[in-house]
Protein backbone atom coordinates (compact mmCIF):
# COMPACT_ATOMS: atom_id res chain seq x y z
CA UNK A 1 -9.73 -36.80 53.43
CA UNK A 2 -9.48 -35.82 49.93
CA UNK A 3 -8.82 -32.16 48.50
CA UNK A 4 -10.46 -31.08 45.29
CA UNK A 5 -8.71 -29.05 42.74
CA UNK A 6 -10.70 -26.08 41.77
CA UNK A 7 -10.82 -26.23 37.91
CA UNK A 8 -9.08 -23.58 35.57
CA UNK A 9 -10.71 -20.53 35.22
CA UNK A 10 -12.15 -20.39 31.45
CA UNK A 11 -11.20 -18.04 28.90
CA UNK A 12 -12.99 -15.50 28.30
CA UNK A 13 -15.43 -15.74 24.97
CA UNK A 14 -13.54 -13.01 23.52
CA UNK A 15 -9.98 -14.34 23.84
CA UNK A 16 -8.89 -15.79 21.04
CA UNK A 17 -7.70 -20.07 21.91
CA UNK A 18 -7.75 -21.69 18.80
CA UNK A 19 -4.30 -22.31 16.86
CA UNK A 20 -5.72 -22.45 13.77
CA UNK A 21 -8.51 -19.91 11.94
CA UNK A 22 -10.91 -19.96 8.92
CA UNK A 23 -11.06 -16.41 7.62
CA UNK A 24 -14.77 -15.65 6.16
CA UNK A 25 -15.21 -16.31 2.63
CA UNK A 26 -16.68 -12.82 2.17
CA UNK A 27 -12.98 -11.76 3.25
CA UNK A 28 -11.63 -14.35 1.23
CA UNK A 29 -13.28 -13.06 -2.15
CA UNK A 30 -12.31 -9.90 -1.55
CA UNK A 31 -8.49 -10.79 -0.99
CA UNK A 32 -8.95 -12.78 -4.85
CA UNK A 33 -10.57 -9.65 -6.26
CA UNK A 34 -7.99 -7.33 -5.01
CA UNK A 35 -5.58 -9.49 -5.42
CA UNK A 36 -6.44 -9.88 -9.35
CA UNK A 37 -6.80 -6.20 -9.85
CA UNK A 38 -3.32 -5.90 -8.25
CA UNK A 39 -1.73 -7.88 -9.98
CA UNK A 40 -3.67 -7.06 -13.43
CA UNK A 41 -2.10 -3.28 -12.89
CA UNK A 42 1.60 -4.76 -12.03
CA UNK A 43 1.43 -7.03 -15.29
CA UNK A 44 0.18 -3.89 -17.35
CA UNK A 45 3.07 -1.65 -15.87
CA UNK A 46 5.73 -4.36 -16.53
CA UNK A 47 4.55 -4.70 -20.36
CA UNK A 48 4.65 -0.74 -20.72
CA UNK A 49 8.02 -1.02 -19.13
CA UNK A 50 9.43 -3.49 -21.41
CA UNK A 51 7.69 -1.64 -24.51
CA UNK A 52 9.29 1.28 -23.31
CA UNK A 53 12.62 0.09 -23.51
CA UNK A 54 12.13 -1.18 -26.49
CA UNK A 55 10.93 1.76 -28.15
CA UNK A 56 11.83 4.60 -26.24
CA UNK A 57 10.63 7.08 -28.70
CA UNK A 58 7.13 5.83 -28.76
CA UNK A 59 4.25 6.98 -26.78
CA UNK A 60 2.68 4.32 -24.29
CA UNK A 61 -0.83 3.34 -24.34
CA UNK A 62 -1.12 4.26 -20.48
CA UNK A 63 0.46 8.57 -21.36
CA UNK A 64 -2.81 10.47 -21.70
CA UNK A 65 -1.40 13.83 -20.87
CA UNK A 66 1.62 15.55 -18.87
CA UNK A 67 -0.68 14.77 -15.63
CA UNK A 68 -1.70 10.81 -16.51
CA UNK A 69 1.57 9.15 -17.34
CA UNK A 70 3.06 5.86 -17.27
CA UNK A 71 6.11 6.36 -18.69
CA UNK A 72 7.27 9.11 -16.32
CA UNK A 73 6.70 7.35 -13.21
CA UNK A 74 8.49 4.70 -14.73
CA UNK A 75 11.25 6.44 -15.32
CA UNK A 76 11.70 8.16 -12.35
CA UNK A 77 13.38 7.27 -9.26
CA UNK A 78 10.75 6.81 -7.24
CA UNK A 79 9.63 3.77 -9.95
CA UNK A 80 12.65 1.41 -9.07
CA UNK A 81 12.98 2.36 -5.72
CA UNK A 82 14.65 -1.31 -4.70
CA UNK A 83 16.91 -1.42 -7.82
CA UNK A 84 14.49 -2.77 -10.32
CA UNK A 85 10.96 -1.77 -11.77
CA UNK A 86 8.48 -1.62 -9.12
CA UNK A 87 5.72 -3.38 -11.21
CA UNK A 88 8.43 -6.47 -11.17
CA UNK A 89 8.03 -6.86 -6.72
CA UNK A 90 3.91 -6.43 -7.88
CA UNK A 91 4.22 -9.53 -10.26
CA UNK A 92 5.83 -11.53 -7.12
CA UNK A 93 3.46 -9.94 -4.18
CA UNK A 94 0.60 -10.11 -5.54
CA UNK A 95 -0.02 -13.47 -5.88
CA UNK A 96 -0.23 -13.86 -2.37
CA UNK A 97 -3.67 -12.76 -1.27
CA UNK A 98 -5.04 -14.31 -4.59
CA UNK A 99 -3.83 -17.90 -2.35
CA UNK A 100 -4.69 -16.78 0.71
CA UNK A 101 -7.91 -15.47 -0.47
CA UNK A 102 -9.06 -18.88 -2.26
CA UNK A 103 -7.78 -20.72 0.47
CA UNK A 104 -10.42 -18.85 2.68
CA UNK A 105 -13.01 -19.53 0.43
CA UNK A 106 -11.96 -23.04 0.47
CA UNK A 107 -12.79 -23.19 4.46
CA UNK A 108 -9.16 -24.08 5.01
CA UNK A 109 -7.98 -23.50 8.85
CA UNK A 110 -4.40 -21.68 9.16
CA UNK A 111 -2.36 -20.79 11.67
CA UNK A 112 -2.80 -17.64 13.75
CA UNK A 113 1.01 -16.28 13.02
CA UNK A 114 0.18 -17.10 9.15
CA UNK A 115 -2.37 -14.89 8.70
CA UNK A 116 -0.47 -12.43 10.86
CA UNK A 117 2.05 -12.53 8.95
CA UNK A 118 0.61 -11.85 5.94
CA UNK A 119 -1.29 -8.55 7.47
CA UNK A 120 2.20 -7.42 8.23
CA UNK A 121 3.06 -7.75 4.57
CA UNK A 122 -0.35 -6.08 3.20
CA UNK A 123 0.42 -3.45 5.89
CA UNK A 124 4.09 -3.04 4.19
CA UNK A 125 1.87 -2.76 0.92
CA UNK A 126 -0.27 -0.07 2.12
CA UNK A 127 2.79 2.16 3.76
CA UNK A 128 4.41 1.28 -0.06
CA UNK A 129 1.62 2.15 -2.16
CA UNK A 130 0.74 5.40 0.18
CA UNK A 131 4.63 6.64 -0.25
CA UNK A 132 4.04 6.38 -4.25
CA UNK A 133 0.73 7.98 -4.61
CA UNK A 134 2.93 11.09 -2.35
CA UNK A 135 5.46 10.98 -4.20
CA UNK A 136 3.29 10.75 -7.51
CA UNK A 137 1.51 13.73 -6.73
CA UNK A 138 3.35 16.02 -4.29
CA UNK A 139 7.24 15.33 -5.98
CA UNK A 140 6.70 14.38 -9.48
CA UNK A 141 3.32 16.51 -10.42
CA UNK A 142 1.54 13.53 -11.81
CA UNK A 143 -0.24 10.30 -11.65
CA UNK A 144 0.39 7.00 -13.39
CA UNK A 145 -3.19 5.10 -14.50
CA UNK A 146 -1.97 1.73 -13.52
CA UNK A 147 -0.73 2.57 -10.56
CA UNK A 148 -3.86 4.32 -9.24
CA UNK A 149 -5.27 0.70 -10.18
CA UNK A 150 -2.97 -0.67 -8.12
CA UNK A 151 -3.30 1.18 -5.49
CA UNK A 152 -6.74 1.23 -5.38
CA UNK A 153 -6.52 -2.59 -4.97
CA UNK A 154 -4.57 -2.41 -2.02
CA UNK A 155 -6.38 0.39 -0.18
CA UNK A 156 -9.50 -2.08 -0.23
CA UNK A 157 -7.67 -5.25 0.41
CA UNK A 158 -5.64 -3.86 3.55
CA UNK A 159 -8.65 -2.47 6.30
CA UNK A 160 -11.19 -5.31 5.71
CA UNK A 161 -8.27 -7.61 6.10
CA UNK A 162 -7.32 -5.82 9.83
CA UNK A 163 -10.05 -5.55 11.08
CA UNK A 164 -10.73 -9.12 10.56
CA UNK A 165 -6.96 -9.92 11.61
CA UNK A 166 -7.27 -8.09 14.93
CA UNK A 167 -10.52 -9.39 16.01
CA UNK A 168 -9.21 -13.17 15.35
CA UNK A 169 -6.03 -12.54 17.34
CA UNK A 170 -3.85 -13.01 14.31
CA UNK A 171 -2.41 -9.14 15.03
CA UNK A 172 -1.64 -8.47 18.85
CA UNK A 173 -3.75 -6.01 20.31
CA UNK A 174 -5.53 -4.44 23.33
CA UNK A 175 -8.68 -6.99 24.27
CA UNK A 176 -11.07 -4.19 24.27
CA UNK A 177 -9.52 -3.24 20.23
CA UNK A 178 -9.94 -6.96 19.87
CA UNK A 179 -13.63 -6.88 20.59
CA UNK A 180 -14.36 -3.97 18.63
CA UNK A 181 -12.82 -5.46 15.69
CA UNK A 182 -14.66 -8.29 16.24
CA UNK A 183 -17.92 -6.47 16.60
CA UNK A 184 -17.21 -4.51 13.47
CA UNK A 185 -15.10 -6.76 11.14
CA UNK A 186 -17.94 -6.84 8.26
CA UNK A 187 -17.23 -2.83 8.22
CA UNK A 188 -13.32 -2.00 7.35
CA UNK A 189 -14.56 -1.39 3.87
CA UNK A 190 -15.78 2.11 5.49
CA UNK A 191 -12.15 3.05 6.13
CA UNK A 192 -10.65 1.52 2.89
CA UNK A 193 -13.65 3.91 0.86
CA UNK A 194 -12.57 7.00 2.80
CA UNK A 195 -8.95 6.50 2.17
CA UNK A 196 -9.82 6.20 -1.52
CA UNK A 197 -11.94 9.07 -1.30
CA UNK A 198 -9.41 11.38 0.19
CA UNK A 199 -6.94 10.43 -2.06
CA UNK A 200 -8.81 10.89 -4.97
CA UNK A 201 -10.06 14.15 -3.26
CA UNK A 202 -6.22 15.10 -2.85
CA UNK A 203 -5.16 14.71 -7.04
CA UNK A 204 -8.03 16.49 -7.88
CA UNK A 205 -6.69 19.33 -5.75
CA UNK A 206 -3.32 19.05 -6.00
CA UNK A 207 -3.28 18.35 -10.00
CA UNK A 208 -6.17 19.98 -11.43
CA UNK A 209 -5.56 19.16 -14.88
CA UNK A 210 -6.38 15.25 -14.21
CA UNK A 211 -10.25 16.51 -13.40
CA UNK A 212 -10.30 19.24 -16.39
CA UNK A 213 -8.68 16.12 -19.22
CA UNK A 214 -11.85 13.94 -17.74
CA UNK A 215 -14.40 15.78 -17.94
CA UNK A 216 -13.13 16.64 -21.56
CA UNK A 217 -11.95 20.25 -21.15
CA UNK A 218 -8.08 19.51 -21.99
C-alpha cells in the first residue's frame, strides 16, 4: 500500500520567488537621467567651491541675489555637514543609479537585497536632500540654484524607484502594500511631482523675493 505525498502548496502569484530581478527599462532611464542631473549639480557645486576658495572676493556665477546663492550655502554649516563639502559625497553617490540605471536598461537580472539596498541608500538621499532644502529655507533664508537641481533629481529618482522596489520584494513590506505597488508601479512619478510641487510651493512662500527676482521685479 503506497501513501502519496500531497504536493507543496504554490506561492501565491503575488509573492515575490525569484532571487534575481530585471528592473523595467522605463525605471532604468529614469535612474540615468536623474542620476546625470545629480551628479551634473554636485560637479557644478564642487567647481564653485574650489573657485571660491580660490578667489574669495569674487562673486560666483551661481549668486543671483541675497535669496539665490551658492556661495552662502557653501559656506555655511549646514554645506559640510560630514566634515567636507557636501557636493564632494554628490560626486561619489551619484554615480550609482547612473550604473544601476544602465544596467536595467541592459536587461541585467540582480539580486533582490541589491536593489534593496540601493533603495535604502536613495531613501538616505531623499531624508538628506529634504534636511537641506529645510535648512536652506527655514534656517539660512535662502536657496542655492544647484542644489535645487540636485534635489530636484533626487525627489524624481526616489518614489518611482519604491514603488517599483516594494512591488518586486526588494523592500520588505505588507503583501497587500506589495500588490498595490505592484498594481501602481508605472505611477510614483505622481508622488515625486507633488513633493516638487510643495516644495517649490513652500520657497515661494517662505522667501518671496526668489518669485519677485524671476519674474523680473528685483
Amino acid at each position: 500500500m503506497s501513501t502519496r505525498t500531497a504536493p507543496a502548496p504554490a506561492a501565491p502569484a503575488s509573492e515575490p520567488t525569484a532571487a534575481h530581478v530585471a528592473a523595467p527599462r522605463w525605471l532604468g532611464a529614469l535612474l540615468v537621467v536623474t542620476g546625470l542631473i545629480g551628479l551634473l549639480g554636485a560637479f557644478a557645486l564642487s567647481v564653485e567651491r574650489i573657485e571660491l576658495l580660490l578667489h574669495p572676493e569674487e562673486q560666483l556665477s551661481c549668486d543671483l541675489n541675497p535669496f539665490l546663492s551658492c556661495s552662502g550655502a557653501m559656506e555655511s554649516e549646514q554645506g559640510r555637514v560630514f566634515g567636507f563639502p557636501n557636493p564632494f559625497l554628490g560626486l561619489m553617490a551619484f554615480p550609482a543609479p547612473i550604473i544601476m540605471g544602465v544596467l536595467a536598461l541592459a536587461g541585467t537580472r540582480l539580486p533582490r537585497w541589491v536593489w534593496g539596498v540601493f533603495s535604502l541608500g536613495v531613501l538616505g538621499g531623499l531624508v538628506f536632500v529634504l534636511w537641506l532644502f529645510g535648512q536652506s529655507v527655514f534656517v539660512l533664508g535662502f536657496v542655492c540654484p544647484w542644489c535645487f537641481l540636485v534635489w530636484m533629481g533626487m525627489y524624481a529618482m526616489a518614489f518611482p524607484l519604491f514603488t517599483w522596489a516594494i512591488g518586486a520584494g526588494a523592500i520588505p513590506a505588507p503583501a497587500g502594500l506589495r500588490r498595490t505597488a505592484a498594481r501602481f508601479s508605472s505611477w510614483g512619478w505622481v508622488l515625486s511631482l507633488a513633493l516638487a510641487v510643495a516644495v517649490v510651493l513652500t520657497i515661494m512662500v517662505a522667501l518671496p523675493g526668489i518669485p519677485r527676482f524671476l519674474l523680473g521685479g528685483l
